[in-house]
C-alpha atoms as a PDB file:
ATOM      1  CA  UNK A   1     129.433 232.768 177.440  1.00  0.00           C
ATOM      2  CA  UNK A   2     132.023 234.986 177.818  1.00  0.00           C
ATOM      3  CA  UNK A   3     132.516 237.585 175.032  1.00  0.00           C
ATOM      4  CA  UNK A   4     135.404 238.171 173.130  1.00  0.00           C
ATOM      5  CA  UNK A   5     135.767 242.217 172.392  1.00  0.00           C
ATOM      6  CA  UNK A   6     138.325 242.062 169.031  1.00  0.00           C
ATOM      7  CA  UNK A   7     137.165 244.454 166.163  1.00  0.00           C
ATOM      8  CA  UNK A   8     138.135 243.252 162.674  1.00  0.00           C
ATOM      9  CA  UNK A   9     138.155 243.959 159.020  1.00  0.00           C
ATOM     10  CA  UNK A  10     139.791 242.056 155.906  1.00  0.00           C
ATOM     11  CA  UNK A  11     140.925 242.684 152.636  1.00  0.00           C
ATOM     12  CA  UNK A  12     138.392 242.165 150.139  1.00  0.00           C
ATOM     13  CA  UNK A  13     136.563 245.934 150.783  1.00  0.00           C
ATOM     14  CA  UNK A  14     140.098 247.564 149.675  1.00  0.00           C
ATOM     15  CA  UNK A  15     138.786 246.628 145.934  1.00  0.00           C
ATOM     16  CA  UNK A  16     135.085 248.768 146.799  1.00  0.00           C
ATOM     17  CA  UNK A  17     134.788 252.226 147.409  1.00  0.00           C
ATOM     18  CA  UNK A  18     133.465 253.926 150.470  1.00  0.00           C
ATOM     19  CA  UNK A  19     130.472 254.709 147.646  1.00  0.00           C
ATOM     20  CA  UNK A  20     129.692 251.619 147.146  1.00  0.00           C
ATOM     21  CA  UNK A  21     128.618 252.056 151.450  1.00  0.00           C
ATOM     22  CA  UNK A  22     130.007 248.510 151.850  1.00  0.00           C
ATOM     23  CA  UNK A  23     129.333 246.937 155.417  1.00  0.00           C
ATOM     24  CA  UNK A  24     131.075 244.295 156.779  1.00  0.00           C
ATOM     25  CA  UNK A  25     130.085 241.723 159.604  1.00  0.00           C
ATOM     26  CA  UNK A  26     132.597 239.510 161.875  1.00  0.00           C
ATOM     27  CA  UNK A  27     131.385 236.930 163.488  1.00  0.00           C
ATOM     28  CA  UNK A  28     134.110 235.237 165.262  1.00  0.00           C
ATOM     29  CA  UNK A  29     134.881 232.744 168.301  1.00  0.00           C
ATOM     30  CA  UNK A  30     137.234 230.883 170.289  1.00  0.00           C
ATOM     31  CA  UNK A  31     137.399 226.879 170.108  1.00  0.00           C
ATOM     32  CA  UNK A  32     139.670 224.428 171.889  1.00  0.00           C
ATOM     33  CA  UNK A  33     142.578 223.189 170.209  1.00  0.00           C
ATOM     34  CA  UNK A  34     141.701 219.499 170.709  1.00  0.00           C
ATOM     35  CA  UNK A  35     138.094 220.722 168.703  1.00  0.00           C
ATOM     36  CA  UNK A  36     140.763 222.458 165.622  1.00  0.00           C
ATOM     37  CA  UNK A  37     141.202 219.648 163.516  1.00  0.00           C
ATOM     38  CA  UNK A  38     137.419 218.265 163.307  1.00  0.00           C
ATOM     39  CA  UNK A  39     136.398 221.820 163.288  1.00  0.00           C
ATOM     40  CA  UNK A  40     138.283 223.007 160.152  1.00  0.00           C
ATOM     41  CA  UNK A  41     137.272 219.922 158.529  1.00  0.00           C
ATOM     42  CA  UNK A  42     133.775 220.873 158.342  1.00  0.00           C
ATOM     43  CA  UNK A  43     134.362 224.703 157.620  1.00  0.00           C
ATOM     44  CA  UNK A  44     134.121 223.159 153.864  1.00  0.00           C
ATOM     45  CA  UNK A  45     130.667 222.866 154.249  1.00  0.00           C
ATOM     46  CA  UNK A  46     130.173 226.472 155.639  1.00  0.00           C
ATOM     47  CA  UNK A  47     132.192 227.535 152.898  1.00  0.00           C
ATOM     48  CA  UNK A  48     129.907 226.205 150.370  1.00  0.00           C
ATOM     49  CA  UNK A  49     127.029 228.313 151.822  1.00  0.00           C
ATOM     50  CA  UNK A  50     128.577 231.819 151.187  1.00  0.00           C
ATOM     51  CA  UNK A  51     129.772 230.610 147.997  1.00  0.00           C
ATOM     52  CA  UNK A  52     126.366 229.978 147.255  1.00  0.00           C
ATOM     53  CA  UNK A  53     125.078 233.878 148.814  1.00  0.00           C
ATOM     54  CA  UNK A  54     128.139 235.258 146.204  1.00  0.00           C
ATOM     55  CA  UNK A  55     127.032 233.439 142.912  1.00  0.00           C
ATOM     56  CA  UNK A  56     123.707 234.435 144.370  1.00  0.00           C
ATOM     57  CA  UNK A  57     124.524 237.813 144.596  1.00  0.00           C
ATOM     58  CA  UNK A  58     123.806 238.281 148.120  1.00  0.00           C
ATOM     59  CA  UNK A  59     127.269 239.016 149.482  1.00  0.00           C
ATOM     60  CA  UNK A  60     130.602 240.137 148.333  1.00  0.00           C
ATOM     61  CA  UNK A  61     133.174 238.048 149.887  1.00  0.00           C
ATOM     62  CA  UNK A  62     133.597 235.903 153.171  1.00  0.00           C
ATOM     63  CA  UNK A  63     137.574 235.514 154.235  1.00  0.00           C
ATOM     64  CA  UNK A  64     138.309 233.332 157.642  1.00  0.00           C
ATOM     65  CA  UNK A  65     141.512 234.192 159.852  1.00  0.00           C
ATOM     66  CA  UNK A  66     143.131 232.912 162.823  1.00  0.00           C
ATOM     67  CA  UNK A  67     144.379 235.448 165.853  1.00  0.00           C
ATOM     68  CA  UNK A  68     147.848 234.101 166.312  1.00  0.00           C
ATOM     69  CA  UNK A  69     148.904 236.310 169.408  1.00  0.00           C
ATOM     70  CA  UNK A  70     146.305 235.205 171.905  1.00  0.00           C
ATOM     71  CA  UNK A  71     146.910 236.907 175.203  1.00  0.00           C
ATOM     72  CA  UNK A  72     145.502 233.939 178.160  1.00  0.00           C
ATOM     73  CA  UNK A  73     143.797 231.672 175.917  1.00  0.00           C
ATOM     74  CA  UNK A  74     147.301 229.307 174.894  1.00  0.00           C
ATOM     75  CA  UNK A  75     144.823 226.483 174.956  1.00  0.00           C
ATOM     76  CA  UNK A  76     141.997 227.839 172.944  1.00  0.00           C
ATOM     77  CA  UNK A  77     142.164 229.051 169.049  1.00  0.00           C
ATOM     78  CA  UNK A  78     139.946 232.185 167.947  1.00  0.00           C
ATOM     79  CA  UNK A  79     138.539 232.274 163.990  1.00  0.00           C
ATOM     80  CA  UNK A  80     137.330 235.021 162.844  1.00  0.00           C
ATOM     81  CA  UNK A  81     134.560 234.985 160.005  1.00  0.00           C
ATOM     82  CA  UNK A  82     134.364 238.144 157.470  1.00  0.00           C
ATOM     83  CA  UNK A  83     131.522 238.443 155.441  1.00  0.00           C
ATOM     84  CA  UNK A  84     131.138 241.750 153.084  1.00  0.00           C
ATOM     85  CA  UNK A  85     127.908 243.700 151.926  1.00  0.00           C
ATOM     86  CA  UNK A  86     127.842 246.106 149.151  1.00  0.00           C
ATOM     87  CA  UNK A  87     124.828 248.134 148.469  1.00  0.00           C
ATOM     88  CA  UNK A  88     123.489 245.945 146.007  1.00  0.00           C
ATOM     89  CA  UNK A  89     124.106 242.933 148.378  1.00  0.00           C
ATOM     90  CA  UNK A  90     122.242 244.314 150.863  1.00  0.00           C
ATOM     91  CA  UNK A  91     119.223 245.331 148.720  1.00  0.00           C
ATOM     92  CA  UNK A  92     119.099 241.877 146.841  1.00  0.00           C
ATOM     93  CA  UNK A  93     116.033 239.246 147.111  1.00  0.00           C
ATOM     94  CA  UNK A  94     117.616 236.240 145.845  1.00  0.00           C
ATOM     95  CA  UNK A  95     117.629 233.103 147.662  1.00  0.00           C
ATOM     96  CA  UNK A  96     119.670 229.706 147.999  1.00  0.00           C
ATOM     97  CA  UNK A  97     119.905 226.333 148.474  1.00  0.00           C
ATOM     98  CA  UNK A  98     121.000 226.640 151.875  1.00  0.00           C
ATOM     99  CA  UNK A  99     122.230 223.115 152.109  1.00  0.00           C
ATOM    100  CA  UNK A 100     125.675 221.572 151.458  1.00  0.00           C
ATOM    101  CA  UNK A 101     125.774 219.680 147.357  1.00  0.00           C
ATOM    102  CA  UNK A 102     124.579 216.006 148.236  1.00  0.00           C
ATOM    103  CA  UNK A 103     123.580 216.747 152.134  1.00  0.00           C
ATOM    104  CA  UNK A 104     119.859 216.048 153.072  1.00  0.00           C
ATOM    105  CA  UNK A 105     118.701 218.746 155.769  1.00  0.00           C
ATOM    106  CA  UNK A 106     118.656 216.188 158.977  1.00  0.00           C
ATOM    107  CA  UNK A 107     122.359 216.157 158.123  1.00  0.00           C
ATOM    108  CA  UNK A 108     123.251 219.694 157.788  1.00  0.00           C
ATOM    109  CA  UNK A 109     121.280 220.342 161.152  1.00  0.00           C
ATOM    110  CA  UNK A 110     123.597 217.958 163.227  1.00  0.00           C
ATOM    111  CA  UNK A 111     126.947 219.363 161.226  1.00  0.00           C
ATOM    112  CA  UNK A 112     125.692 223.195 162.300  1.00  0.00           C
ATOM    113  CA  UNK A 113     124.581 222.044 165.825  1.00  0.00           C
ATOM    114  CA  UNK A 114     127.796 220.137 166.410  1.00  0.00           C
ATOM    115  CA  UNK A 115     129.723 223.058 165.066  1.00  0.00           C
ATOM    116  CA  UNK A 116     128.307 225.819 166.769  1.00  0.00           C
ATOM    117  CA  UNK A 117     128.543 223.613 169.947  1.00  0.00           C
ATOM    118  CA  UNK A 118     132.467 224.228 169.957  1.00  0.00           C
ATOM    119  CA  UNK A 119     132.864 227.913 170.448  1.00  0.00           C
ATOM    120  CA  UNK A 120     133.006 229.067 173.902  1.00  0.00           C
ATOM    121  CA  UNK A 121     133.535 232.328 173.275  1.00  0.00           C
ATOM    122  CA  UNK A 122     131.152 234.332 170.334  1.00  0.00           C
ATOM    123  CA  UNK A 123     131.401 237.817 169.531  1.00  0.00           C
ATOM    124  CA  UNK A 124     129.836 239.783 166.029  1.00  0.00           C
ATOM    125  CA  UNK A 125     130.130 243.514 165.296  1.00  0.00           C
ATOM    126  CA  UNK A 126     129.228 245.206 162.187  1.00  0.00           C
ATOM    127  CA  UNK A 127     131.654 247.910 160.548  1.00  0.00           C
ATOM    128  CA  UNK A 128     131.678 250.421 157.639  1.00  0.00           C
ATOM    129  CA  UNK A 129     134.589 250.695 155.201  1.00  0.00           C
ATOM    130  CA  UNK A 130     135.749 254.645 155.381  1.00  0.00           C
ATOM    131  CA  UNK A 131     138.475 254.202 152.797  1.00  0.00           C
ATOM    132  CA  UNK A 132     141.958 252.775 152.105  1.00  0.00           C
ATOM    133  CA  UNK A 133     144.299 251.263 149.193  1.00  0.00           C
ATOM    134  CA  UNK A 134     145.684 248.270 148.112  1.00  0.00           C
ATOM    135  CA  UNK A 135     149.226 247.789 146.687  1.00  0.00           C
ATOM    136  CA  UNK A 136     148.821 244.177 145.836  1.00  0.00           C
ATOM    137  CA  UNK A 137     149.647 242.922 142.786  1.00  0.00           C
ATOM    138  CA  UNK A 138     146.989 240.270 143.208  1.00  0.00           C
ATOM    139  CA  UNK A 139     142.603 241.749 143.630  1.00  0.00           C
ATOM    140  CA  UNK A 140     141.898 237.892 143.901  1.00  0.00           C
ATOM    141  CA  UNK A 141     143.827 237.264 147.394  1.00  0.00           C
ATOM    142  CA  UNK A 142     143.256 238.840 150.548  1.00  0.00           C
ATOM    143  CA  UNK A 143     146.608 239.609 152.533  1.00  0.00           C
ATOM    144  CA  UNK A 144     148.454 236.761 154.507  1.00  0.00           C
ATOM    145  CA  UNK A 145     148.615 238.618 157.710  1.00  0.00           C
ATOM    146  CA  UNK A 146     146.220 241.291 158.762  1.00  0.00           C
ATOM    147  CA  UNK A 147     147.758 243.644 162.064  1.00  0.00           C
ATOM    148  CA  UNK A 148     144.185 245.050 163.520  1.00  0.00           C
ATOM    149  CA  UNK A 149     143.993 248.420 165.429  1.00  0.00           C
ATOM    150  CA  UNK A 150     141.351 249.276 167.934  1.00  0.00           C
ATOM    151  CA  UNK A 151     140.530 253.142 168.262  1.00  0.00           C
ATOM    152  CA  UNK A 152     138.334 254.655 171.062  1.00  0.00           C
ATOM    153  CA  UNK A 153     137.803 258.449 169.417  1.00  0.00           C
ATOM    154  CA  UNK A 154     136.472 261.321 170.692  1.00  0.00           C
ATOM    155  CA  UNK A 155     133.179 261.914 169.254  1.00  0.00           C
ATOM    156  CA  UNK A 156     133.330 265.120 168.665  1.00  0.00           C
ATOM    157  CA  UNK A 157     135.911 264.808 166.870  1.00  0.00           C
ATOM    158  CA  UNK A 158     135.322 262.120 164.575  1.00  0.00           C
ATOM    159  CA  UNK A 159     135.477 263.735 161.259  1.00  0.00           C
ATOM    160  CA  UNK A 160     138.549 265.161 162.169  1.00  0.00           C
ATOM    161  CA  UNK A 161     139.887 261.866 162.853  1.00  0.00           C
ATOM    162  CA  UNK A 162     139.048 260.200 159.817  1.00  0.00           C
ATOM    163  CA  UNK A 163     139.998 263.130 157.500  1.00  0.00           C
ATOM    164  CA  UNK A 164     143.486 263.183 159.823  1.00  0.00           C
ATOM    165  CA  UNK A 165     143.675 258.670 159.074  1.00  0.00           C
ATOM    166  CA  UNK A 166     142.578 259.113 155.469  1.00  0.00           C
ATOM    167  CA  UNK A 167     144.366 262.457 154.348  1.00  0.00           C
ATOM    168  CA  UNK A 168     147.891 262.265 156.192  1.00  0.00           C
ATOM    169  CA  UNK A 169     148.571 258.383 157.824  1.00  0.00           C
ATOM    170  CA  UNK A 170     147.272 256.670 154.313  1.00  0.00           C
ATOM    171  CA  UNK A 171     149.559 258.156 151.970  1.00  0.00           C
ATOM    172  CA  UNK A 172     152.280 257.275 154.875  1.00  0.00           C
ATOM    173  CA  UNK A 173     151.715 254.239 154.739  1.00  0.00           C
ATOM    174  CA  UNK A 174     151.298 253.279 151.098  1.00  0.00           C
ATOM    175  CA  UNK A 175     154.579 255.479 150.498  1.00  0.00           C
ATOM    176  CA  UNK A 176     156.198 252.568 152.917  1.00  0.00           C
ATOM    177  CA  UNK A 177     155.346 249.664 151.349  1.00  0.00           C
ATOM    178  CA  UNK A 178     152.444 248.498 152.961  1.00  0.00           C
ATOM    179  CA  UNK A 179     150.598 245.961 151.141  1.00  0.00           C
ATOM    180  CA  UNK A 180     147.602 247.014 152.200  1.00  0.00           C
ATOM    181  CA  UNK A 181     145.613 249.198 154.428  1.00  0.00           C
ATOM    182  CA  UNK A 182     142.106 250.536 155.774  1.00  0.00           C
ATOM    183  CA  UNK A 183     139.858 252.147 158.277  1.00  0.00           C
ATOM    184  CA  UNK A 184     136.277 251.747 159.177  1.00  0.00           C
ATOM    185  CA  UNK A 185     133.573 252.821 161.762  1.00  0.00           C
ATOM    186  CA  UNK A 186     131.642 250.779 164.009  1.00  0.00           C
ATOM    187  CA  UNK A 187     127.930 250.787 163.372  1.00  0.00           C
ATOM    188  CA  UNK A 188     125.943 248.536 166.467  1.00  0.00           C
ATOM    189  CA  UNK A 189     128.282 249.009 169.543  1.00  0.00           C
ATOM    190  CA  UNK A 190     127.932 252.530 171.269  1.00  0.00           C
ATOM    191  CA  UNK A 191     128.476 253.658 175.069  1.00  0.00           C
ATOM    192  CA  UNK A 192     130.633 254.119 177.432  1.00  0.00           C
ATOM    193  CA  UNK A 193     131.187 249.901 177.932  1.00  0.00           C
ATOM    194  CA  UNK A 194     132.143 249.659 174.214  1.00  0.00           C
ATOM    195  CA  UNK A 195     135.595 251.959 174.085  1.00  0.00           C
ATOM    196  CA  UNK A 196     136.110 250.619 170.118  1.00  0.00           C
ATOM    197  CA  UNK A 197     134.469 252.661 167.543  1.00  0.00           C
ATOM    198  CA  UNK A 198     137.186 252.712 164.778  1.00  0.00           C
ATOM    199  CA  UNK A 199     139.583 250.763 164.168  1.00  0.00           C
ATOM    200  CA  UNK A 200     142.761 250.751 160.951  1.00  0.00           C
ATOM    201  CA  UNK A 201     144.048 247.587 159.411  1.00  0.00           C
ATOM    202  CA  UNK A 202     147.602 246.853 158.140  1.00  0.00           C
ATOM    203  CA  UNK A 203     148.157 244.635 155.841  1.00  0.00           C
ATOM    204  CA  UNK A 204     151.038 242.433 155.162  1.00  0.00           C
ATOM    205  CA  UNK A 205     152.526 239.275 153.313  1.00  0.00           C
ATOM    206  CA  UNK A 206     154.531 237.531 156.255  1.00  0.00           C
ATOM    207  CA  UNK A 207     154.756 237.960 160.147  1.00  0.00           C
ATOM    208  CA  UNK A 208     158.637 238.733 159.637  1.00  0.00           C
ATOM    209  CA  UNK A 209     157.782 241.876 157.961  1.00  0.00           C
ATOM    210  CA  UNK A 210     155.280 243.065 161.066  1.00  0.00           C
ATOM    211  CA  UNK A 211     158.319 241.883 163.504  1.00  0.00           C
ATOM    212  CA  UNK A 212     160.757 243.888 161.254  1.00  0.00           C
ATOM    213  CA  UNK A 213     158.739 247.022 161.570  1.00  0.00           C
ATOM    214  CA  UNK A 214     158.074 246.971 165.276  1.00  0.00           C
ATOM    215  CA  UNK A 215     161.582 246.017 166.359  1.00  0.00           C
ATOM    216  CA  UNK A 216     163.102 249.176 164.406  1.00  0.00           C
ATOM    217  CA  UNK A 217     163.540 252.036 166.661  1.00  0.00           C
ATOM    218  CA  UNK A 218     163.751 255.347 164.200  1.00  0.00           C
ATOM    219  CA  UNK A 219     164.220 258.616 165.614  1.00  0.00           C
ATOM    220  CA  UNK A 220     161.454 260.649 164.215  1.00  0.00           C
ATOM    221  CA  UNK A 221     161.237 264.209 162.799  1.00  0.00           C
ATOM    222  CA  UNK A 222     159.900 267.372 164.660  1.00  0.00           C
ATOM    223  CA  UNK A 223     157.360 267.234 161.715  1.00  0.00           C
ATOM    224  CA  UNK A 224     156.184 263.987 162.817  1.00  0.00           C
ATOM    225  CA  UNK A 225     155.923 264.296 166.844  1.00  0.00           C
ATOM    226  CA  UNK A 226     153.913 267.389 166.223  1.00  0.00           C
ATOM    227  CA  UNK A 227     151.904 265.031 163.596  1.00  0.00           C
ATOM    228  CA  UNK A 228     151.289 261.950 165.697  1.00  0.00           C
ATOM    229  CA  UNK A 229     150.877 264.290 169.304  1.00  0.00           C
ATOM    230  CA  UNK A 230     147.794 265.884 167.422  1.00  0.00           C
ATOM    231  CA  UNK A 231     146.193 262.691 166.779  1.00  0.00           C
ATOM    232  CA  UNK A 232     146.429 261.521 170.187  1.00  0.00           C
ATOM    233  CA  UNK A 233     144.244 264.350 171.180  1.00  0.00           C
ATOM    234  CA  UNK A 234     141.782 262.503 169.047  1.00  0.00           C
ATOM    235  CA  UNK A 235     141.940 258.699 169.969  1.00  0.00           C
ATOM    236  CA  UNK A 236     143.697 256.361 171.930  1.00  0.00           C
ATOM    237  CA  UNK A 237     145.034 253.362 170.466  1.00  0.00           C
ATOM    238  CA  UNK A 238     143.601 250.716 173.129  1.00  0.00           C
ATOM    239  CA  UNK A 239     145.107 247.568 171.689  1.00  0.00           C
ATOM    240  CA  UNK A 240     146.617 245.613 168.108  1.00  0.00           C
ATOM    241  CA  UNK A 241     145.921 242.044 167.255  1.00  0.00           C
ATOM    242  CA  UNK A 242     147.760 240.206 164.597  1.00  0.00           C
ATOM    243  CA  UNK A 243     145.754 237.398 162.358  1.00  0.00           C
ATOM    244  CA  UNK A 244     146.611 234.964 159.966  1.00  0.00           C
ATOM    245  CA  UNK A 245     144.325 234.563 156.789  1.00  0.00           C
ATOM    246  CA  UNK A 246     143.183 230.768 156.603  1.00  0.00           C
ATOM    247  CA  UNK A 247     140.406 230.539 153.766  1.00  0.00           C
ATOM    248  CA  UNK A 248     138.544 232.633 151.801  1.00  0.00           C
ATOM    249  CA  UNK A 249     136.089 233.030 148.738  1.00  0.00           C
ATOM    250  CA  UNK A 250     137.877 233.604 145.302  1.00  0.00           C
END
C-alpha cells in the first residue's frame, strides 16, 4: 500500500502535562467515499473497544478526525485515529472484553476484517506531548478543527527549538485567541527519508476562523522578522493540514 506521511496530534493531551510523559499514537488511513457511509457506521463498534481500554484504565482518550483539504485524493476520505497514553496507561495490566456488548467473536472478526479491508492507504506514528495550553471553556471536548504543522528541525538544535516554540510562539498565540495549541516530538520515525520530527497544532472552533487568519495580510514589526528569521534557521515548515474532529471519547 501506499503510505500516507501526515503527522498528527489532538486535543485531549492539552489537559496532561509534559510530566505526566504522555505518548500519543495515530493510526490513520484513506477510504473511498462510496466505503464512508458503511464505514462510519461500524466505527460504533470500534468505539466501544477504547471505551472499554479508558474505564479499564489502559488509555486516556481516543478522538477520530477527518482531513478536509486533501491534496489528489478528491475521491478518497482520510480518518485519522488518536489514541493517548499517560504514564500510568502505559504501565497498567488490566485487561478487557475485547468484543463489542452482545457480539459473539465470529462476528467481531468479519466486522474488523471487513473494516480494515477498506483503507488503501495506512500510516501510524507515535509522538510525545512537549507542552501547550488550552483556552477552552470546555476539558470534556476536543476542538472542532485542528490546523496540523509538520517541522523538519535541525538536530542540533532541537532544544533550542522547542524552548524558542514553548517560551516565545505559545504565549503568542494564546495572547491571540487561539483556542488551543501544542507541540510534540516524534519518537519511531528517524533519517534522512522521514523529514517530520516535530510538528505544532492549532486549534480552533470553525474553519471560518482558520480562513480569517490566513487571508489577513499584517505588516509585521522589526521585532517580529528578526523573531520568526531566527527560527527558520532552526526548522522548515514542510507542510499544514487542516482536520475536522468527527468522534471522540468523553
Amino acid at each position: 500500500m501506499r503510505k500516507l506521511f501526515t503527522l498528527v496530534f489532538f486535543s485531549v493531551f492539552l489537559s496532561l502535562t509534559a510530566q505526566d510523559e504522555l505518548r500519543i499514537n495515530m493510526w490513520y488511513g484513506t477510504i473511498s467515499n462510496q466505503d464512508v457511509q458503511e464505514h462510519l457506521k461500524n466505527e460504533k463498534y470500534f468505539k466501544e473497544m477504547w471505551q472499554q481500554q479508558k474505564d479499564a484504565g489502559m488509555l486516556s482518550g481516543w478522538e477520530m478526525w477527518e482531513l478536509i483539504n486533501p491534496y489528489n485524493d478528491d475521491l478518497e476520505t482520510t480518518y485519522l485515529y488518536v489514541k493517548m497514553y499517560s504514564k500510568e496507561n502505559r504501565e497498567s495490566k488490566n485487561s478487557i472484553r475485547g468484543i463489542p456488548e452482545g457480539m459473539d467473536q465470529v462476528a467481531w472478526d468479519q466486522i474488523r476484517e471487513n473494516h480494515l479491508d477498506r483503507f488503501t492507504k495506512i500510516f501510524s506514528v507515535d509522538v510525545a506531548y512537549k507542552g501547550g495550553f488550552n483556552n477552552s471553556t470546555s476539558e470534556a471536548k476536543p476542538a472542532d478543527i485542528a490546523v496540523i504543522n509538520y517541522m523538519n528541525v535541525n538536530w542540533y538544535k532541537a532544544y533550542e527549538y522547542e524552548n524558542m516554540e514553548l517560551k516565545t510562539f505559545m504565549p503568542i498565540n494564546k495572547k491571540n485567541g487561539m483556542k488551543a495549541w501544542g507541540l510534540t516530538k516524534v519518537l519511531n520515525h528517524f533519517g534522512a527519508d522521514r523529514e517530520i520530527n516535530y510538528m505544532t497544532v492549532d486549534f480552533y472552533d470553525t474553519l471560518d476562523e482558520v480562513y480569517l487568519i490566513r487571508s489577513n495580510t499584517a505588516a509585521m514589526t522589526k521585532e517580529a522578522i528578526n523573531t520568526n528569521k531566527k527560527m527558520d534557521q532552526i526548522r522548515t515548515l514542510k507542510s499544514s493540514d487542516i482536520f475536522r474532529l468527527v468522534d471522540y471519547l468523553d
